[in-house]
N, C-alpha and C. Protein backbone atom coordinates (compact mmCIF):
# COMPACT_ATOMS: atom_id res chain seq x y z
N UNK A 1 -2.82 0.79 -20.23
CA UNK A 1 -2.50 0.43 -18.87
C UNK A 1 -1.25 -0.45 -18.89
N UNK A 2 -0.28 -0.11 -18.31
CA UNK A 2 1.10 -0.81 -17.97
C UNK A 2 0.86 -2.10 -16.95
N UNK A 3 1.79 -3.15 -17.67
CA UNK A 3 1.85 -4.24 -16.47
C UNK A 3 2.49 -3.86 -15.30
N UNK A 4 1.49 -5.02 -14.24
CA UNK A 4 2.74 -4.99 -12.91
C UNK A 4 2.50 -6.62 -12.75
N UNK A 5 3.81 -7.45 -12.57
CA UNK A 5 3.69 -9.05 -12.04
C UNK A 5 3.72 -8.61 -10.87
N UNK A 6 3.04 -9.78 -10.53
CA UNK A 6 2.36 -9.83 -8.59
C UNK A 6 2.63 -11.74 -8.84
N UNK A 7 3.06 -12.23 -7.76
CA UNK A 7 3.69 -13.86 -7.20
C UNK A 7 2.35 -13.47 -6.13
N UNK A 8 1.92 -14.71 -5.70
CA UNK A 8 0.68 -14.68 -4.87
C UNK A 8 0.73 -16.92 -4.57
N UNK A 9 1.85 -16.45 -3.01
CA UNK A 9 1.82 -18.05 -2.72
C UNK A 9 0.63 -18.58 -1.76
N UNK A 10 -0.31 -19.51 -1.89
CA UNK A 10 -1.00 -19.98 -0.69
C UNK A 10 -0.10 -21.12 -0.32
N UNK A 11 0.57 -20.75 1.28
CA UNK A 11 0.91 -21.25 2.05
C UNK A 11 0.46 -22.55 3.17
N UNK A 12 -1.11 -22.59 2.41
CA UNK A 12 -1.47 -23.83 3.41
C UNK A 12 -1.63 -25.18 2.72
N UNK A 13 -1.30 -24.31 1.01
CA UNK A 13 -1.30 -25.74 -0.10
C UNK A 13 0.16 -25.69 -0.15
N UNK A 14 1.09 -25.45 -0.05
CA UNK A 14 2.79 -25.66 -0.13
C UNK A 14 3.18 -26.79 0.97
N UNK A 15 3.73 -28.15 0.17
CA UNK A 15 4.08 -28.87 0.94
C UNK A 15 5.59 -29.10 1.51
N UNK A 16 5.97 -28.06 0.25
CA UNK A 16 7.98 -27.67 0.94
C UNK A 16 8.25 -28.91 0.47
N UNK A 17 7.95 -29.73 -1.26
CA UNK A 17 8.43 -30.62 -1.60
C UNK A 17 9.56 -29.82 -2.42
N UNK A 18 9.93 -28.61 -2.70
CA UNK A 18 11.26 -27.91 -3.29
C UNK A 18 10.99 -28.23 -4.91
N UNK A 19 9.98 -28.43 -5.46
CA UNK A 19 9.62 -28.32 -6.86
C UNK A 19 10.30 -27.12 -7.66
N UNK A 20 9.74 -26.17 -6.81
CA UNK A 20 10.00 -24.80 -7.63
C UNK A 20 11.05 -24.54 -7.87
N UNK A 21 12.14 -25.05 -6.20
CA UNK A 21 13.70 -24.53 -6.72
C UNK A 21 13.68 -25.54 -7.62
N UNK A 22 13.49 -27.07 -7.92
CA UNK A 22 14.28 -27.66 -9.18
C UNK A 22 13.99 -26.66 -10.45
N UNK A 23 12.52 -26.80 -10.17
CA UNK A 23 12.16 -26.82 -11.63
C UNK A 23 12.85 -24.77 -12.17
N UNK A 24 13.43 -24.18 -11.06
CA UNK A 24 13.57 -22.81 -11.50
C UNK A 24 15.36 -22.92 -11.71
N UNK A 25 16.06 -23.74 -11.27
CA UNK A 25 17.13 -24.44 -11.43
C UNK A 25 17.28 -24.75 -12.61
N UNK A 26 16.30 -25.70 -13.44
CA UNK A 26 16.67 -26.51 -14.65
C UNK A 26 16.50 -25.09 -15.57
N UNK A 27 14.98 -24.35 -15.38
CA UNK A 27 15.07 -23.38 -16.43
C UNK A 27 15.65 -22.76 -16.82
N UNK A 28 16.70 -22.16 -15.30
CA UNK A 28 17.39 -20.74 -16.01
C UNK A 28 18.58 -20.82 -15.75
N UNK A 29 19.29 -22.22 -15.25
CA UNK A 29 20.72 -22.77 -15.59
C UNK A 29 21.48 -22.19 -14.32
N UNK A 30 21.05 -21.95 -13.43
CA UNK A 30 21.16 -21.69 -12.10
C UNK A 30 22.22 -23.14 -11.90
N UNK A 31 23.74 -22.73 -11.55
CA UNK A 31 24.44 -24.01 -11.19
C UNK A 31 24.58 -24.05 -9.92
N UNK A 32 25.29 -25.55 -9.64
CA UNK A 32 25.05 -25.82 -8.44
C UNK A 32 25.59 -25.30 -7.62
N UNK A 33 24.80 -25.44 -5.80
CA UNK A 33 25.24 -24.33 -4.91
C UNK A 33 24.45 -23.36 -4.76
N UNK A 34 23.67 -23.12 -5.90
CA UNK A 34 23.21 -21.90 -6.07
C UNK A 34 21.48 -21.86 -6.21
N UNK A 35 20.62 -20.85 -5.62
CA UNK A 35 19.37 -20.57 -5.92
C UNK A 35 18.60 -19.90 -5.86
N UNK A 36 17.86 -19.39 -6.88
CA UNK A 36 17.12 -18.02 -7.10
C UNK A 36 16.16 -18.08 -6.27
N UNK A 37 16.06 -19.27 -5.64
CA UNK A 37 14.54 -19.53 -4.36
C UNK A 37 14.75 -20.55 -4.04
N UNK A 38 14.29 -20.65 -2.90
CA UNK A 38 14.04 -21.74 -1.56
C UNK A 38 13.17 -21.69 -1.00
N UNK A 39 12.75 -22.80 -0.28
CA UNK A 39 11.43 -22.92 0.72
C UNK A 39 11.98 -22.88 2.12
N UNK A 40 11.20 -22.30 3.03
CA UNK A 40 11.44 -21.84 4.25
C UNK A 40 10.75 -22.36 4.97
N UNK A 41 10.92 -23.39 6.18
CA UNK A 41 9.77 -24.16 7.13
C UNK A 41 9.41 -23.00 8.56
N UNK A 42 8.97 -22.82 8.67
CA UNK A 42 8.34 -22.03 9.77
C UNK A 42 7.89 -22.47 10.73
N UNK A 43 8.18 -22.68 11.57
CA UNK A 43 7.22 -22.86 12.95
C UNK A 43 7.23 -21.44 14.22
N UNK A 44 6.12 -21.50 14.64
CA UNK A 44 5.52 -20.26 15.36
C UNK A 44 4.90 -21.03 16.84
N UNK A 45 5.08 -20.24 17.84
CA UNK A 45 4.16 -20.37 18.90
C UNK A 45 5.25 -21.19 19.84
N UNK A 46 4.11 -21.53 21.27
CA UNK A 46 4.81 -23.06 22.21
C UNK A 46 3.96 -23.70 22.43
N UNK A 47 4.86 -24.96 22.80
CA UNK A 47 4.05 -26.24 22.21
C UNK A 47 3.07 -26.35 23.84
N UNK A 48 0.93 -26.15 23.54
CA UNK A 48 1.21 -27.51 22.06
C UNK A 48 0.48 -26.20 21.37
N UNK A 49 0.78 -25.07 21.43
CA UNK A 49 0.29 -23.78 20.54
C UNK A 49 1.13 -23.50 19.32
N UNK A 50 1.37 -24.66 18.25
CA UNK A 50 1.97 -24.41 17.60
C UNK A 50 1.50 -24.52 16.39
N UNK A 51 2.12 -23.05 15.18
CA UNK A 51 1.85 -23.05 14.04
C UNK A 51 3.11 -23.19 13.17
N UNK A 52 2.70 -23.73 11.70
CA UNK A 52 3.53 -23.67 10.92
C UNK A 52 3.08 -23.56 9.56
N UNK A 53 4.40 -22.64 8.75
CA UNK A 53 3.97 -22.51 7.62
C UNK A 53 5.26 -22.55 6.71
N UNK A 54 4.78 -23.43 5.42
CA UNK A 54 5.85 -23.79 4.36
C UNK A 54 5.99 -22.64 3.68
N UNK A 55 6.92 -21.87 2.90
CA UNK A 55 6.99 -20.89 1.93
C UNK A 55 7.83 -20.64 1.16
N UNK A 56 7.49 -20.94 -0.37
CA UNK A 56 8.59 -20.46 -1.56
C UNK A 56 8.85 -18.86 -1.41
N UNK A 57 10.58 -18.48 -1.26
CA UNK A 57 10.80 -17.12 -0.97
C UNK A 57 11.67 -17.27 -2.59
N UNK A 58 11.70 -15.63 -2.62
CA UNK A 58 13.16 -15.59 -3.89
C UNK A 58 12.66 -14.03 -3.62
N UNK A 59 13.41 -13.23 -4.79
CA UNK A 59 13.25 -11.89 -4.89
C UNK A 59 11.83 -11.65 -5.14
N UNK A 60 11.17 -10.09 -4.27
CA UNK A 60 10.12 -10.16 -4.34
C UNK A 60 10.01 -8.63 -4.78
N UNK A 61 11.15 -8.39 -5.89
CA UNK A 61 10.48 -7.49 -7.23
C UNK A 61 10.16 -6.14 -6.81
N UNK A 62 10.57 -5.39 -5.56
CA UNK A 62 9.96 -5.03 -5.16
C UNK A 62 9.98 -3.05 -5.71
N UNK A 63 8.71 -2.79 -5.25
CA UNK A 63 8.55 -0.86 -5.82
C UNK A 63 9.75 -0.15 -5.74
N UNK A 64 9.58 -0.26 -4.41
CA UNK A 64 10.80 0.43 -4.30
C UNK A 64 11.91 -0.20 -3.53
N UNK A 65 12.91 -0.66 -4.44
CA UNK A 65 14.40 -1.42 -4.58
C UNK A 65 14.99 -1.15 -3.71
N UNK A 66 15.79 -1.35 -2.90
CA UNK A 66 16.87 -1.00 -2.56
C UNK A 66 17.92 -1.61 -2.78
N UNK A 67 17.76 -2.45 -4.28
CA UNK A 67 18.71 -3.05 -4.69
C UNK A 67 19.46 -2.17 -5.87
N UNK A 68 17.77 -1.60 -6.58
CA UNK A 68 18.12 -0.86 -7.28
C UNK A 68 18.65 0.38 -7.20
N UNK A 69 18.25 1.45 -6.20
CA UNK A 69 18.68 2.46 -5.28
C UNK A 69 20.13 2.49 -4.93
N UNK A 70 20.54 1.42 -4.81
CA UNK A 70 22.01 0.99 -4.24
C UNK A 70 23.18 0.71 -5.13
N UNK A 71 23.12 0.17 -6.30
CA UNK A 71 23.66 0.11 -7.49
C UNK A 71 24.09 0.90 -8.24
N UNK A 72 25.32 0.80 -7.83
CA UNK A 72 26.84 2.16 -8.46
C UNK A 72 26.42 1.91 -10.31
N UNK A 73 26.29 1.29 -10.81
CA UNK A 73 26.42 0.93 -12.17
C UNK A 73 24.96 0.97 -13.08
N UNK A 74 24.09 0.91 -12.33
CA UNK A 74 22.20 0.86 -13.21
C UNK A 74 22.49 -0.70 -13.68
N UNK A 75 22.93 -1.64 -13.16
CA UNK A 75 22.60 -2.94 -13.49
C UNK A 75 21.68 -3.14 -13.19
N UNK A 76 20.97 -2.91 -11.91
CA UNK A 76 19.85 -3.43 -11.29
C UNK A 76 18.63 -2.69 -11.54
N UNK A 77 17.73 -2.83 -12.15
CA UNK A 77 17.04 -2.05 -12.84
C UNK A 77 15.53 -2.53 -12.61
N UNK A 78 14.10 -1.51 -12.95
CA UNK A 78 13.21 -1.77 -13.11
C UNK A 78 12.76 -1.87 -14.39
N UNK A 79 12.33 -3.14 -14.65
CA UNK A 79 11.58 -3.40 -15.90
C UNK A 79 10.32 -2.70 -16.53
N UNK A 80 9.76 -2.10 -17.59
CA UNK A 80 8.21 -1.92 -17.53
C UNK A 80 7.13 -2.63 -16.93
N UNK A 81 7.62 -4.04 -16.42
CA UNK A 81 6.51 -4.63 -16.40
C UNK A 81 6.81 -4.64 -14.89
N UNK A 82 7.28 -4.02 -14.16
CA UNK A 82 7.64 -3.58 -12.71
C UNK A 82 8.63 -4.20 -12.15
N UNK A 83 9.42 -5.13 -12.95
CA UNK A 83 10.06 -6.50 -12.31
C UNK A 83 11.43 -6.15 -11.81
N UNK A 84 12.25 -6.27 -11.24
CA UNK A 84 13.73 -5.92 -10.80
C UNK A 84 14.28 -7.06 -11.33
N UNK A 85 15.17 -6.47 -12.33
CA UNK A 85 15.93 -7.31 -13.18
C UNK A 85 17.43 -6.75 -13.46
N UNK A 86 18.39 -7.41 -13.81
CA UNK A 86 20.03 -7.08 -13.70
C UNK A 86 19.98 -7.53 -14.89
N UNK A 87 20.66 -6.05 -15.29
CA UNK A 87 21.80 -6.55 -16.59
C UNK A 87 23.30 -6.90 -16.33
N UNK A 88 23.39 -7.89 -16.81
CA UNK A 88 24.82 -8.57 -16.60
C UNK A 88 25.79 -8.06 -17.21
N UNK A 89 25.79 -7.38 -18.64
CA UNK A 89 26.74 -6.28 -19.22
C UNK A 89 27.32 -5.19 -18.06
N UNK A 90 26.18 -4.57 -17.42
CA UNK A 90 26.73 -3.56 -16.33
C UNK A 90 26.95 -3.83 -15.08
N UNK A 91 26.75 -5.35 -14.70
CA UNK A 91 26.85 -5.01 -13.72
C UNK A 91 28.48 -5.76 -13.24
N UNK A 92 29.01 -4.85 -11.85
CA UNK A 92 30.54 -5.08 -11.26
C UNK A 92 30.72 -5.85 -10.43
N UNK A 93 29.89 -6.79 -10.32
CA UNK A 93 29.71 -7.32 -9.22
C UNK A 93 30.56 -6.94 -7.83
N UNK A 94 29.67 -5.73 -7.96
CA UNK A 94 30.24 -4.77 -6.16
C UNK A 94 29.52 -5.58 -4.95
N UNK A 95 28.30 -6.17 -5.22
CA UNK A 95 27.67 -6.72 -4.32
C UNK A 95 26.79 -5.86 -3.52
N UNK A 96 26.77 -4.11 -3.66
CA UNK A 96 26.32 -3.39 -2.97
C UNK A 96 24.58 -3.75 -3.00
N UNK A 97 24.09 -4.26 -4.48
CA UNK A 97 22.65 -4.82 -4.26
C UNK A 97 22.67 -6.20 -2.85
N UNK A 98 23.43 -6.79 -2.63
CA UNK A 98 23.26 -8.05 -1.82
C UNK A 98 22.97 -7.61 -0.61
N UNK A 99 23.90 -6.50 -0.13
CA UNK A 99 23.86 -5.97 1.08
C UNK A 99 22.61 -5.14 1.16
N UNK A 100 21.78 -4.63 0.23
CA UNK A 100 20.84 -3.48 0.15
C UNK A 100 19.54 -4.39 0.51
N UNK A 101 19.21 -5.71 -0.43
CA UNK A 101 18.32 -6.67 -0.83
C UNK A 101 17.86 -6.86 1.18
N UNK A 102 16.74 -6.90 1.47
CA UNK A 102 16.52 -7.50 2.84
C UNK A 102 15.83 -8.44 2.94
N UNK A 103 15.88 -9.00 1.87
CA UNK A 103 15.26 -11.16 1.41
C UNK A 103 16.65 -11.77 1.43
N UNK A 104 17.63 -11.38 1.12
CA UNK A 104 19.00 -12.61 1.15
C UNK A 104 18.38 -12.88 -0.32
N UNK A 105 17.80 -12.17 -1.32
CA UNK A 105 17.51 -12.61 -2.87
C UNK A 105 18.83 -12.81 -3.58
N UNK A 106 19.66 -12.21 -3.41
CA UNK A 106 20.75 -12.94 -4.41
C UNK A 106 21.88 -13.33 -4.30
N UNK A 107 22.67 -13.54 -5.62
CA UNK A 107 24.13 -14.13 -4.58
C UNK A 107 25.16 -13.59 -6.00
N UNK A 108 26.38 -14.20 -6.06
CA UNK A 108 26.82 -13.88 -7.42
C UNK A 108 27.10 -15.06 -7.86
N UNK A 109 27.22 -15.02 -9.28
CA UNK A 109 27.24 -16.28 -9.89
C UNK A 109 28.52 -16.58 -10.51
N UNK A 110 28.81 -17.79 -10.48
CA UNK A 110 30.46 -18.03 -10.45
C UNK A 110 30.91 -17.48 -11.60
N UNK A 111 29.69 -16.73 -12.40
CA UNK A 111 30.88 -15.82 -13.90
C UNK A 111 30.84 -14.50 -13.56
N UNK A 112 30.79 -14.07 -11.93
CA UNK A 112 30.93 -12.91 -11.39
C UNK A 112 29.90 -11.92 -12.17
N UNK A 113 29.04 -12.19 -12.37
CA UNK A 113 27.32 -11.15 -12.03
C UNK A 113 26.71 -11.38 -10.78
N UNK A 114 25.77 -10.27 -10.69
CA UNK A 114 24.62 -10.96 -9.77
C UNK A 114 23.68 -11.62 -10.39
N UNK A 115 23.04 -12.47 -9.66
CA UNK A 115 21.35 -12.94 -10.20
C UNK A 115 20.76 -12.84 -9.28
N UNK A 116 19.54 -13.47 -9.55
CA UNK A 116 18.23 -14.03 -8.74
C UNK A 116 17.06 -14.47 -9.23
N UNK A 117 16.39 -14.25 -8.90
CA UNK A 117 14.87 -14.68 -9.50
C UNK A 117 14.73 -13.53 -10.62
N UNK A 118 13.95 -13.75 -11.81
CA UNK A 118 13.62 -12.91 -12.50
C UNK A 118 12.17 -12.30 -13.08
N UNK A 119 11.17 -13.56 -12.31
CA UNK A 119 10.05 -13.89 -12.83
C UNK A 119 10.11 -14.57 -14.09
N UNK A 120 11.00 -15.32 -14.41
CA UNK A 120 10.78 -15.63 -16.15
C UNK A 120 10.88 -14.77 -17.18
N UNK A 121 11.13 -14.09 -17.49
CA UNK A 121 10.40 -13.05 -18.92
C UNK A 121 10.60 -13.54 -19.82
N UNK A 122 11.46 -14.74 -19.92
CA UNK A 122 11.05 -15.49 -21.13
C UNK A 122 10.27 -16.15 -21.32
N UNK A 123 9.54 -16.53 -20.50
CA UNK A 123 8.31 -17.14 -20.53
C UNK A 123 6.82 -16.50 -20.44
N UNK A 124 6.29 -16.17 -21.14
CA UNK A 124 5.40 -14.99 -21.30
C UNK A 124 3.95 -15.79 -20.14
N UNK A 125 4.28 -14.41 -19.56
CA UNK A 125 2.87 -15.39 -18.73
C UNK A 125 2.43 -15.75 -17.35
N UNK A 126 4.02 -16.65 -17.31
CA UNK A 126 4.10 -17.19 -16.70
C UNK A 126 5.57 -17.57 -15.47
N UNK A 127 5.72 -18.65 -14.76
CA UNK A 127 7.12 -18.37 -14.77
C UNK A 127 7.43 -20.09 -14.38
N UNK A 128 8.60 -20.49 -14.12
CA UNK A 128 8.83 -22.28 -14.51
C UNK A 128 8.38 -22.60 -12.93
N UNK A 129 8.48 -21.79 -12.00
CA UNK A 129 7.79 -21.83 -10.62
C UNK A 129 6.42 -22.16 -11.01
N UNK A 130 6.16 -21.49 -11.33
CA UNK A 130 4.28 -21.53 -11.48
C UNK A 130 3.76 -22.79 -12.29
N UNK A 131 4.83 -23.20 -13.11
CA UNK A 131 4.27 -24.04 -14.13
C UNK A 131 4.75 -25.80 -13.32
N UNK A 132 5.60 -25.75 -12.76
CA UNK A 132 5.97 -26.89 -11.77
C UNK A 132 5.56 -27.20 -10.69
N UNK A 133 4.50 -26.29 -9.84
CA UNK A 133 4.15 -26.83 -8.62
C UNK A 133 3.24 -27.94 -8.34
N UNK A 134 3.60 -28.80 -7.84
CA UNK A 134 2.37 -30.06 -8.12
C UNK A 134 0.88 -29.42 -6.93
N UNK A 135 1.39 -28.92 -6.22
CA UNK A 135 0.16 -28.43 -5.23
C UNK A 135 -0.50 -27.04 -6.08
N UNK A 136 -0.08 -26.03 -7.24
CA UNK A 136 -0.54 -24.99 -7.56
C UNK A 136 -0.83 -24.02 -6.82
N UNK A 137 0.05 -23.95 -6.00
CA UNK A 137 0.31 -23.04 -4.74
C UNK A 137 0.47 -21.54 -4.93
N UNK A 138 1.28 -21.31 -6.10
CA UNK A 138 2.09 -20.42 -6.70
C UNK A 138 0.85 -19.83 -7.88
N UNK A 139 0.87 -18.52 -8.10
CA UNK A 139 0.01 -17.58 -8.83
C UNK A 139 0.92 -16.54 -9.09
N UNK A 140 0.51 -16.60 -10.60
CA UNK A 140 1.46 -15.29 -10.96
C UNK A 140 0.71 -14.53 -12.28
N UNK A 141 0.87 -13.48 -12.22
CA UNK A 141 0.45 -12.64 -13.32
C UNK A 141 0.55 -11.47 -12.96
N UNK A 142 -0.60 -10.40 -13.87
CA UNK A 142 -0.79 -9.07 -14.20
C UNK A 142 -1.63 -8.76 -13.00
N UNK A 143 -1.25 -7.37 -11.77
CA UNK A 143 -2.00 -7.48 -11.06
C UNK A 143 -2.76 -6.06 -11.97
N UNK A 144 -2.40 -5.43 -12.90
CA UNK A 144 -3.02 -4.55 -13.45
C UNK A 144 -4.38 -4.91 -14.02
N UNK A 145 -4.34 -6.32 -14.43
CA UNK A 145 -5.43 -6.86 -15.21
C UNK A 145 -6.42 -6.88 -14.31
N UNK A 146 -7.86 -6.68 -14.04
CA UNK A 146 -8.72 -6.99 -13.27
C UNK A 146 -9.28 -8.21 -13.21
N UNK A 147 -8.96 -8.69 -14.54
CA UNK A 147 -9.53 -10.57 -14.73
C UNK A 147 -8.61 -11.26 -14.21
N UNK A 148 -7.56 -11.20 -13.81
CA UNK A 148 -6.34 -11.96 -13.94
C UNK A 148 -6.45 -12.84 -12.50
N UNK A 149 -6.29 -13.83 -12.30
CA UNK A 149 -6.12 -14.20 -10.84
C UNK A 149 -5.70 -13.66 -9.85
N UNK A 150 -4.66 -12.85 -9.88
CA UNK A 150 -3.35 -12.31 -8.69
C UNK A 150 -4.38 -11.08 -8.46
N UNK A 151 -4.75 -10.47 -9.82
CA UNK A 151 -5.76 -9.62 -9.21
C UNK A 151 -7.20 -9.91 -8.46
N UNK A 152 -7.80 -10.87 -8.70
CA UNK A 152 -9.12 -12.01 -7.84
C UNK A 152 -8.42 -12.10 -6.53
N UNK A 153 -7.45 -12.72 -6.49
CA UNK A 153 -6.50 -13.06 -4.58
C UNK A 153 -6.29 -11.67 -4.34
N UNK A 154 -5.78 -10.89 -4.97
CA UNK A 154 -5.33 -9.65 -4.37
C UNK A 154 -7.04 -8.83 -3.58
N UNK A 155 -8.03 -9.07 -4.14
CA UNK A 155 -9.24 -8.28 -3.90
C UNK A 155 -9.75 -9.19 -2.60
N UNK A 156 -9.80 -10.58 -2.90
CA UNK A 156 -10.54 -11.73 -2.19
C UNK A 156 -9.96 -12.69 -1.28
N UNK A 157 -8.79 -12.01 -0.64
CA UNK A 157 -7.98 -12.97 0.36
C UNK A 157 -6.85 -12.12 1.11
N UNK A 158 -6.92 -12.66 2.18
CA UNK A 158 -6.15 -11.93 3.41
C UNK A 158 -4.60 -12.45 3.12
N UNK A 159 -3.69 -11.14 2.99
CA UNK A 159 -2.35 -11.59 1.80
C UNK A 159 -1.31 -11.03 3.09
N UNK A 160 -0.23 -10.98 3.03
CA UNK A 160 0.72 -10.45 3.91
C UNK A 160 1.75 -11.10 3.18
N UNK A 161 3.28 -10.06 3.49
CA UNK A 161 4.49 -9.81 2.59
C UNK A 161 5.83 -10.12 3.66
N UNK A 162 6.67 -10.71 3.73
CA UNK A 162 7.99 -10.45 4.19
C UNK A 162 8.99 -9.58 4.30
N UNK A 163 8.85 -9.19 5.51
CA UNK A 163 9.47 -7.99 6.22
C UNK A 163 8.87 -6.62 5.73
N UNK A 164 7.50 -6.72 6.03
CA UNK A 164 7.25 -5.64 5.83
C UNK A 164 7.39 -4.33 6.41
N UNK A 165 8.13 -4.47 7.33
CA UNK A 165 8.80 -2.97 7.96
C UNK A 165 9.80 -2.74 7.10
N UNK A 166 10.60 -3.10 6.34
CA UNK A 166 11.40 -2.77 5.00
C UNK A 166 11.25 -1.55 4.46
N UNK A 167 9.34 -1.70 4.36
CA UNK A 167 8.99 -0.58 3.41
C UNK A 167 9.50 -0.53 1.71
N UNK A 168 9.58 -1.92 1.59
CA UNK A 168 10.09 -2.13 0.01
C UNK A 168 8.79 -2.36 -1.40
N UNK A 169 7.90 -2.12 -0.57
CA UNK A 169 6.12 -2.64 -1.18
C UNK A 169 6.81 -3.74 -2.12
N UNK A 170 6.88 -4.71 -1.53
CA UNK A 170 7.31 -6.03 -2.10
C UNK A 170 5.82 -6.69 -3.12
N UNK A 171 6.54 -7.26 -4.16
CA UNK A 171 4.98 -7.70 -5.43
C UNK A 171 5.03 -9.41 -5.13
N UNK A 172 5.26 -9.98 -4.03
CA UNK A 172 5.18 -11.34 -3.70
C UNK A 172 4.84 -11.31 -2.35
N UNK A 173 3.39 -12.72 -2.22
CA UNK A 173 2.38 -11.84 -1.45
C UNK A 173 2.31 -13.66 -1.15
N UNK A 174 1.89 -13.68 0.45
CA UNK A 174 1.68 -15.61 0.72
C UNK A 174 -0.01 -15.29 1.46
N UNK A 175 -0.93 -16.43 1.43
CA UNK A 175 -2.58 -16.17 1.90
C UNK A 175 -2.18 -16.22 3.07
N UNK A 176 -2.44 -15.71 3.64
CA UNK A 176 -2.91 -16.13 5.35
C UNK A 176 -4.48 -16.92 5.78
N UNK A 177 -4.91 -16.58 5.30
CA UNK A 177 -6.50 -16.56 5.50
C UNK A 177 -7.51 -16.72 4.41
């Protein structure tokens, strides 16, 4: 059985203290100006019917790319382990993934590649998001695994995705419920 990473944020433990961008900053040398993720404050409704919700966004990896789809060169690529990842050897920085991406996931980086989030893969497991959140908001793993957590939230909690009229079956998923 092949991996798939699945991100799985609960949104009612995220306090939008911006942990994740540092701590995903320091890991993967992300300079300044620049970030593979951000937190997004939300507010919904009128007052005094009002909701709100904190949320770590970045690339959300998704089935089907249209980053990857879009990419004159095969920089932008799917990993085995399902992940959308850029090789920096190929890629021209045309930007045609930036315009394709419908998260605002990446940007180029001042040595003219693209990046973004990668899930870590150097970090087996895990990713420096997951391992920095002081609230443990953030879940990540194998949703192939049936033991795995992401797969427990994925079975046992009411999940919803960003922009899901996209139609990108995005693998980063926040609780609602």
């Amino acid at each position: 059985m092949s991996t798939r990473y699945v991100m799985i944020l609960d949104t009612a433990k995220c306090v939008a203290c911006s942990a994740c961008v540092v701590g995903c900053k320091m890991e993967n040398r992300v300079p300044d100006g620049y970030f593979r993720d951000w937190v997004v404050n939300e507010t919904r409704g009128t007052y005094p019917n009002l909701t709100a919700e904190n949320r770590s966004e970045r690339c959300n990896h998704c089935e089907k790319a249209p980053c990857v789809d879009n990419c004159p060169t095969g920089a932008s690529y799917h990993a085995e382990d399902g992940t959308v990842q850029i090789a920096r050897d190929k890629c021209s920085g045309c930007k045609n993934c930036i315009v394709a991406c419908p998260y605002g996931a990446r940007y180029v980086h001042p040595e003219g590649f693209i990046d973004k989030c990668t899930f870590c893969p150097h970090i087996e497991g895990s990713t420096s998001c997951t391992m920095i959140c002081p609230t443990e908001c953030i879940t990540f793993g194998d949703a192939n695994d049936p033991e795995s957590d992401v797969s427990r939230l994925l079975r046992e909690r009411q999940l919803k995705t960003v922009h899901p009229e996209a139609g990108t079956w995005p693998q980063v998923y926040y609780i609602t419920g």
